[in-house]
Protein backbone atom coordinates (compact mmCIF):
# COMPACT_ATOMS: atom_id res chain seq x y z
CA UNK A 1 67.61 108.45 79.43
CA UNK A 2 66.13 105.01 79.44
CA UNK A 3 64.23 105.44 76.56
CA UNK A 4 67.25 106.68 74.06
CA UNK A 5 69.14 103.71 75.99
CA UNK A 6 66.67 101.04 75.05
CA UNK A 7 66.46 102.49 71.32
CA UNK A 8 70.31 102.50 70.61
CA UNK A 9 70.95 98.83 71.98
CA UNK A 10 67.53 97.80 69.69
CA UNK A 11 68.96 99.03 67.17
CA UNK A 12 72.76 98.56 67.74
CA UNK A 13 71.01 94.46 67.98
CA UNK A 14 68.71 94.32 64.99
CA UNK A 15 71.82 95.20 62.30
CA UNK A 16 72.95 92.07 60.08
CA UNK A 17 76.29 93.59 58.88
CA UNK A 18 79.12 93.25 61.32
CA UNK A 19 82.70 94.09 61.20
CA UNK A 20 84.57 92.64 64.29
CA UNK A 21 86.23 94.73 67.21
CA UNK A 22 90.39 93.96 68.55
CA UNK A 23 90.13 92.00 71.65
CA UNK A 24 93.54 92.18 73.64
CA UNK A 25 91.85 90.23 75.96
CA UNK A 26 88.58 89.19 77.73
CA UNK A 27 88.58 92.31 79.54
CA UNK A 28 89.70 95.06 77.03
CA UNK A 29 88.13 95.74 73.62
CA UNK A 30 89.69 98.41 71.32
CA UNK A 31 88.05 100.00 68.41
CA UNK A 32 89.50 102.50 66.15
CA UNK A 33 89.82 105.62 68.77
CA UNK A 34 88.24 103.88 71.56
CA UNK A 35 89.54 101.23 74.34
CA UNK A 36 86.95 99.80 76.58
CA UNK A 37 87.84 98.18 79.38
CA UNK A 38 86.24 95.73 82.06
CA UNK A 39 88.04 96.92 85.04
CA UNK A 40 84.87 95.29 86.85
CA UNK A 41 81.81 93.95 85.22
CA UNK A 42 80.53 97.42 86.52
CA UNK A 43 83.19 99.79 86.68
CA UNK A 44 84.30 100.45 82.85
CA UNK A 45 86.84 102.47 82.14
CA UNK A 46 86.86 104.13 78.58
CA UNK A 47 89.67 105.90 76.70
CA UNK A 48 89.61 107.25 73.44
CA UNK A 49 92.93 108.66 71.51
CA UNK A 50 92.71 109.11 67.41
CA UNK A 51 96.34 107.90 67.41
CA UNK A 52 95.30 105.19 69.50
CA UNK A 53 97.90 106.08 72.49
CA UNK A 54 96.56 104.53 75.07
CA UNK A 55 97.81 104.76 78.54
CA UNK A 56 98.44 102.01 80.83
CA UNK A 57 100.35 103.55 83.03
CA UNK A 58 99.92 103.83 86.86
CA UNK A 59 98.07 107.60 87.97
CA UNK A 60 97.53 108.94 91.33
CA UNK A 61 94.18 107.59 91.14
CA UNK A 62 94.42 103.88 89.55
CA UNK A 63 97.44 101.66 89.83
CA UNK A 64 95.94 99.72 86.74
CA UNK A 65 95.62 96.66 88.67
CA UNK A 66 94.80 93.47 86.06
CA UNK A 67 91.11 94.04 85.29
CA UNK A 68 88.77 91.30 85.67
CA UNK A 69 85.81 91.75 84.23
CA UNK A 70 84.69 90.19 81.14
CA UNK A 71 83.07 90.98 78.09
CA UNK A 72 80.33 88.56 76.84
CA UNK A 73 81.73 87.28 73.23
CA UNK A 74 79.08 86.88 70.35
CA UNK A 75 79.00 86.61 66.82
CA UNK A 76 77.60 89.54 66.65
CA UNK A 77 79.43 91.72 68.63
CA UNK A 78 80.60 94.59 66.44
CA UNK A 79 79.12 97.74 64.53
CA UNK A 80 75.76 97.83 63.34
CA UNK A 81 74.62 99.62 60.26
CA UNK A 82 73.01 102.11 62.03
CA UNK A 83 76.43 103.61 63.59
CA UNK A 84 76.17 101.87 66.40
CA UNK A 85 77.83 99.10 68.45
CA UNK A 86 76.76 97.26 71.63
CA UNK A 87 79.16 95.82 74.05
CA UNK A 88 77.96 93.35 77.36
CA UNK A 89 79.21 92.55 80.60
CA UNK A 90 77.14 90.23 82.89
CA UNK A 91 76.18 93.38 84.33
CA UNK A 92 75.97 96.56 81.99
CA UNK A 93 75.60 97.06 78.44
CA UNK A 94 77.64 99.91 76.35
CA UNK A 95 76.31 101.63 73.28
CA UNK A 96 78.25 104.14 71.05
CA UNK A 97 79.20 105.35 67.49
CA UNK A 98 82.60 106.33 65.70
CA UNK A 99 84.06 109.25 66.50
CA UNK A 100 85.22 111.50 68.93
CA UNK A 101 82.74 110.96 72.13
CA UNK A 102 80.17 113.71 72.52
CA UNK A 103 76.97 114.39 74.26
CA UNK A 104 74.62 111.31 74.08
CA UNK A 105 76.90 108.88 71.34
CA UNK A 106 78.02 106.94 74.78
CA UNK A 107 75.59 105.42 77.06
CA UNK A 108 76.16 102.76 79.64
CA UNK A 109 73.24 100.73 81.06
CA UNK A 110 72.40 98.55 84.06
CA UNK A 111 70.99 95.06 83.40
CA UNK A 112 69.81 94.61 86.27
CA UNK A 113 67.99 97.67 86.54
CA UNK A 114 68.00 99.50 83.57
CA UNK A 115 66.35 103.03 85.21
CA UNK A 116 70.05 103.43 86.13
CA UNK A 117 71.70 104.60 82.71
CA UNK A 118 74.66 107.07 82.16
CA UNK A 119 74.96 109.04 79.12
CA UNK A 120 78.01 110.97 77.55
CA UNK A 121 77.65 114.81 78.77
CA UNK A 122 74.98 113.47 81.70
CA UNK A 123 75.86 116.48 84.58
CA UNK A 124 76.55 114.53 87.57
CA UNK A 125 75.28 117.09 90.48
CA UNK A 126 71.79 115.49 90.50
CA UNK A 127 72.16 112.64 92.91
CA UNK A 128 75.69 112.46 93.54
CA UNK A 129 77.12 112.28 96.95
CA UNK A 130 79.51 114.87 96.27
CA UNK A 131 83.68 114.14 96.61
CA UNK A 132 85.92 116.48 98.24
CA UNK A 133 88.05 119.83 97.07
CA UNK A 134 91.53 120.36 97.46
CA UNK A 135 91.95 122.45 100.86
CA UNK A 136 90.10 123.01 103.83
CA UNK A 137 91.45 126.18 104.50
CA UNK A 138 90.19 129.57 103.81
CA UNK A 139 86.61 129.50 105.05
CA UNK A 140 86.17 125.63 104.48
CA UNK A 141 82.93 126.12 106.53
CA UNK A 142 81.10 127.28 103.91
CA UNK A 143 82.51 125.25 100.68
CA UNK A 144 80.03 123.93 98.18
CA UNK A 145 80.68 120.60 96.54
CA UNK A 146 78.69 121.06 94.05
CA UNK A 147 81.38 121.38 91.36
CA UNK A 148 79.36 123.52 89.34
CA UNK A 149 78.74 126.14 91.43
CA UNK A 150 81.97 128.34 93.08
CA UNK A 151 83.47 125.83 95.31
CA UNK A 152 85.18 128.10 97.64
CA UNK A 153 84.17 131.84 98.67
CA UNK A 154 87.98 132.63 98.64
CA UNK A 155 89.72 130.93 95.60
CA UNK A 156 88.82 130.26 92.03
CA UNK A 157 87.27 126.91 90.93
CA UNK A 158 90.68 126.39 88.77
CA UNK A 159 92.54 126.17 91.78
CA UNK A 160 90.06 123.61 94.40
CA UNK A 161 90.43 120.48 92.22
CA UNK A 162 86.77 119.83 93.37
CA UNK A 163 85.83 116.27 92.56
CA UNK A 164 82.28 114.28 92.21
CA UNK A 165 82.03 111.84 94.83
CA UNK A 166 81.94 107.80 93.84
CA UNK A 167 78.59 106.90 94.64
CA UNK A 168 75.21 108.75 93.15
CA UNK A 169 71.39 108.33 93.80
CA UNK A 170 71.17 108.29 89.81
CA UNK A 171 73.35 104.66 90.22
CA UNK A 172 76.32 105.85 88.49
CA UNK A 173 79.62 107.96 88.93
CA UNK A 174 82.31 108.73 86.65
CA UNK A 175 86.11 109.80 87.36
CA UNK A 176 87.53 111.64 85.07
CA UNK A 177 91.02 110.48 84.43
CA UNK A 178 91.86 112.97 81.23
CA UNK A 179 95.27 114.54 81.87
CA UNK A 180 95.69 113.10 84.78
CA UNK A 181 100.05 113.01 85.41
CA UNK A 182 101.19 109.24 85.27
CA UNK A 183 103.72 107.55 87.78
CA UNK A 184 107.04 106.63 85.88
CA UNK A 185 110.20 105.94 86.83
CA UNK A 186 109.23 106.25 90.24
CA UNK A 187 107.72 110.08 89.73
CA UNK A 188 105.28 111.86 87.17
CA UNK A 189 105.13 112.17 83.98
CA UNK A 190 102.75 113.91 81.92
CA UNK A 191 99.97 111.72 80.46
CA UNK A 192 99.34 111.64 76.49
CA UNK A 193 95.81 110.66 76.33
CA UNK A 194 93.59 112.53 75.19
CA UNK A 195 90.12 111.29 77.43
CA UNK A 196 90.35 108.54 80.07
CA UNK A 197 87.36 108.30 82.31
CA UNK A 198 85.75 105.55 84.43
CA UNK A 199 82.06 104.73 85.12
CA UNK A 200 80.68 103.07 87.99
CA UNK A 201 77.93 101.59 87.22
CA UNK A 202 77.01 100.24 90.58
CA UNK A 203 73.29 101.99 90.96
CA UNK A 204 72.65 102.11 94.91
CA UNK A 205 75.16 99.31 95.43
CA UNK A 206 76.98 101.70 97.52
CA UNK A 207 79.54 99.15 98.80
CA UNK A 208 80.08 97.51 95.79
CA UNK A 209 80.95 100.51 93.88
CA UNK A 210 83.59 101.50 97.15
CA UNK A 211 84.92 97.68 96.99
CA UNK A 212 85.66 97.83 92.75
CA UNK A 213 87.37 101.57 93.27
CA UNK A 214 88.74 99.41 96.53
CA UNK A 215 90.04 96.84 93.53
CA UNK A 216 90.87 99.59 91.04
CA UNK A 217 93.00 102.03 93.40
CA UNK A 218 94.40 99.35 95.12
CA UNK A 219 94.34 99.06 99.47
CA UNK A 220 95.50 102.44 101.46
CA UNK A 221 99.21 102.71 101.90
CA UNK A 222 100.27 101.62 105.42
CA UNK A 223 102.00 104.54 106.69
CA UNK A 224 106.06 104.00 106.66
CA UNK A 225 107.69 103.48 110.03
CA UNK A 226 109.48 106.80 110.08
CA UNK A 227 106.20 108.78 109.39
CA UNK A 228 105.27 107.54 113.43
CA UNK A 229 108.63 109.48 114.17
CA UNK A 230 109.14 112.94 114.57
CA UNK A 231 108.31 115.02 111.98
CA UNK A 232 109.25 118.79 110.92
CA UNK A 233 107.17 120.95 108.68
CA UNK A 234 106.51 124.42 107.90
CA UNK A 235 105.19 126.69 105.31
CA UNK A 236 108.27 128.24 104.28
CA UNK A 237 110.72 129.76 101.33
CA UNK A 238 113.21 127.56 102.63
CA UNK A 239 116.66 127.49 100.76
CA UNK A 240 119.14 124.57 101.10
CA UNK A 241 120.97 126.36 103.67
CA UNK A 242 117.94 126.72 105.73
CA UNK A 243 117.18 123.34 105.77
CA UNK A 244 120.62 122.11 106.63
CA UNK A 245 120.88 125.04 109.59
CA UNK A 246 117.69 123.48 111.25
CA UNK A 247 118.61 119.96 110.53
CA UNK A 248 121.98 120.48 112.38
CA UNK A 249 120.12 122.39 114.93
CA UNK A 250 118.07 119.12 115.99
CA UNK A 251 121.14 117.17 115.79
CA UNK A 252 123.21 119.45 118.22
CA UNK A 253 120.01 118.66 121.02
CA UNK A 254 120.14 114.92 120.38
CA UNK A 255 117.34 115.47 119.26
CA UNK A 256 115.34 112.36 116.88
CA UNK A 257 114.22 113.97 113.16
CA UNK A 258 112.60 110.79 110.96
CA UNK A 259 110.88 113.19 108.34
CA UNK A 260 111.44 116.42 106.80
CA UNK A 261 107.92 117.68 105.05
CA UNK A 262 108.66 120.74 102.79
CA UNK A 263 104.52 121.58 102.29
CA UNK A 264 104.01 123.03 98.66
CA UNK A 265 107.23 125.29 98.71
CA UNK A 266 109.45 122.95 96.73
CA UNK A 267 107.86 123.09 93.76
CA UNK A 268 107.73 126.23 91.25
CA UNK A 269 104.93 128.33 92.25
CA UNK A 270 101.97 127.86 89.55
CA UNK A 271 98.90 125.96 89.73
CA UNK A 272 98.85 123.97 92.64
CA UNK A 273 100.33 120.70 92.67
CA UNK A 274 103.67 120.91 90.62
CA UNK A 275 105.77 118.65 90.44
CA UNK A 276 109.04 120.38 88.99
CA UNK A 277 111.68 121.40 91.63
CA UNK A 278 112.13 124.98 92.52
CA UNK A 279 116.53 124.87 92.31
């Protein structure tokens, strides 16, 4: 809360011996497990990895576009003897101690308005706007997206992906990146961090927390020419024969076929959203 928020940066400020943190650049500060990065002055993403394997890879989510915020350099930026260490943008200040992040040894605070402050563990359902899940089929009428509760009256939470929405009456949000598959080579790999998550710190600056995920997840795609062509899909087991039979079928009617969309059948059946072929 703002109390425990004002007593760690007192304290994390009134500490004579310093050690200094790696700066790989204005934006990104790395310390021991941890790598803190500006993305915004608002929007922070932190990582944290014992073998320091840190991921700057693209994800469905964030195309790691060249962050520009910047931290404020001091003299005295660095770890406190009381465990902890204070970082500054022009907009929000980050306390935390060593270690593996756990409930309350992470806070972020707004300068502007301190009553907005985010804590490690802080359960996001009170205030937030709520995000989406992954279907709307199945009874969508009555989802809940409240991810704590059971999203869905017809399928288990493991398999709705629910997500917290991006903007909160508590003034912060966080997106939880942990895991999430990275784009390489033109397809996905899996990720090797071990927790990535962002925090928008953006209190009821609704449109300025939209315009930095705007900034961080780069524009919407314009859709490719052929998607505004005729398209084929079905929920299907189809085999390569199959395919090819129908495919020839449009082409003995002269008929036009831009796009073939195999839904989710492609993949090996498991948890939804594979990405390895079914051959």
């Amino acid at each position: 809360g703002l109390l425990f928020s004002a007593l760690v940066f007192d304290g994390a400020l009134a500490g004579d011996a310093w050690r200094p943190l790696i700066w790989s650049s204005s934006a990104v500060i790395q310390d021991g497990g941890f790598r803190f990065t500006a993305v915004t002055d608002r929007l922070i993403r932190i990582e944290y990895d014992e073998d320091s394997k840190f991921v700057d890879e693209r994800t469905i989510a964030f195309l790691r576009t060249e962050p520009k915020g910047v931290w404020q350099q001091s003299a005295r930026t660095g770890h406190a003897p009381d465990g902890w260490t204070v970082l500054n943008t022009s907009s929000v200040s980050v306390g935390y101690t060593q270690g593996p992040p756990s409930p309350g040894s992470v806070v972020i605070t707004s300068r502007s308005d301190p009553a907005f402050s985010w804590t490690w563990g802080d359960d996001p359902a009170y205030g937030n706007l709520r995000g989406t899940a992954r279907t709307l089929d199945s009874g969508a009428e009555t989802l809940d997206l409240n991810c704590n509760h059971k999203v869905s009256p017809t399928m288990e939470n493991s398999e709705m992906h629910c997500t917290w929405g991006l903007i909160s009456r508590s003034g912060w949000a966080v997106v939880n990146d942990t895991g999430a598959p990275v784009i390489k080579d033109r397809w996905f790999a899996p990720s090797r961090n071990t927790l990535d998550v962002s925090v928008f710190m953006h209190g009821l600056d609704y449109s300025g927390a939209m315009l930095d995920f705007y900034y961080a997840a780069g524009p919407p795609a314009l859709p490719p020419r052929y998607a505004l062509g005729t398209m084929f899909t079905r929920w299907f087991n189809f085999d390569s024969d199959s395919v090819m039979s129908i495919i020839e079928d449009f082409e003995s009617r002269s008929m036009p076929l831009d796009a073939w969309i195999f839904d989710m059948n492609w993949h090996i059946y498991g948890p939804w959203g594979a990405f390895t072929w079914n051959e």
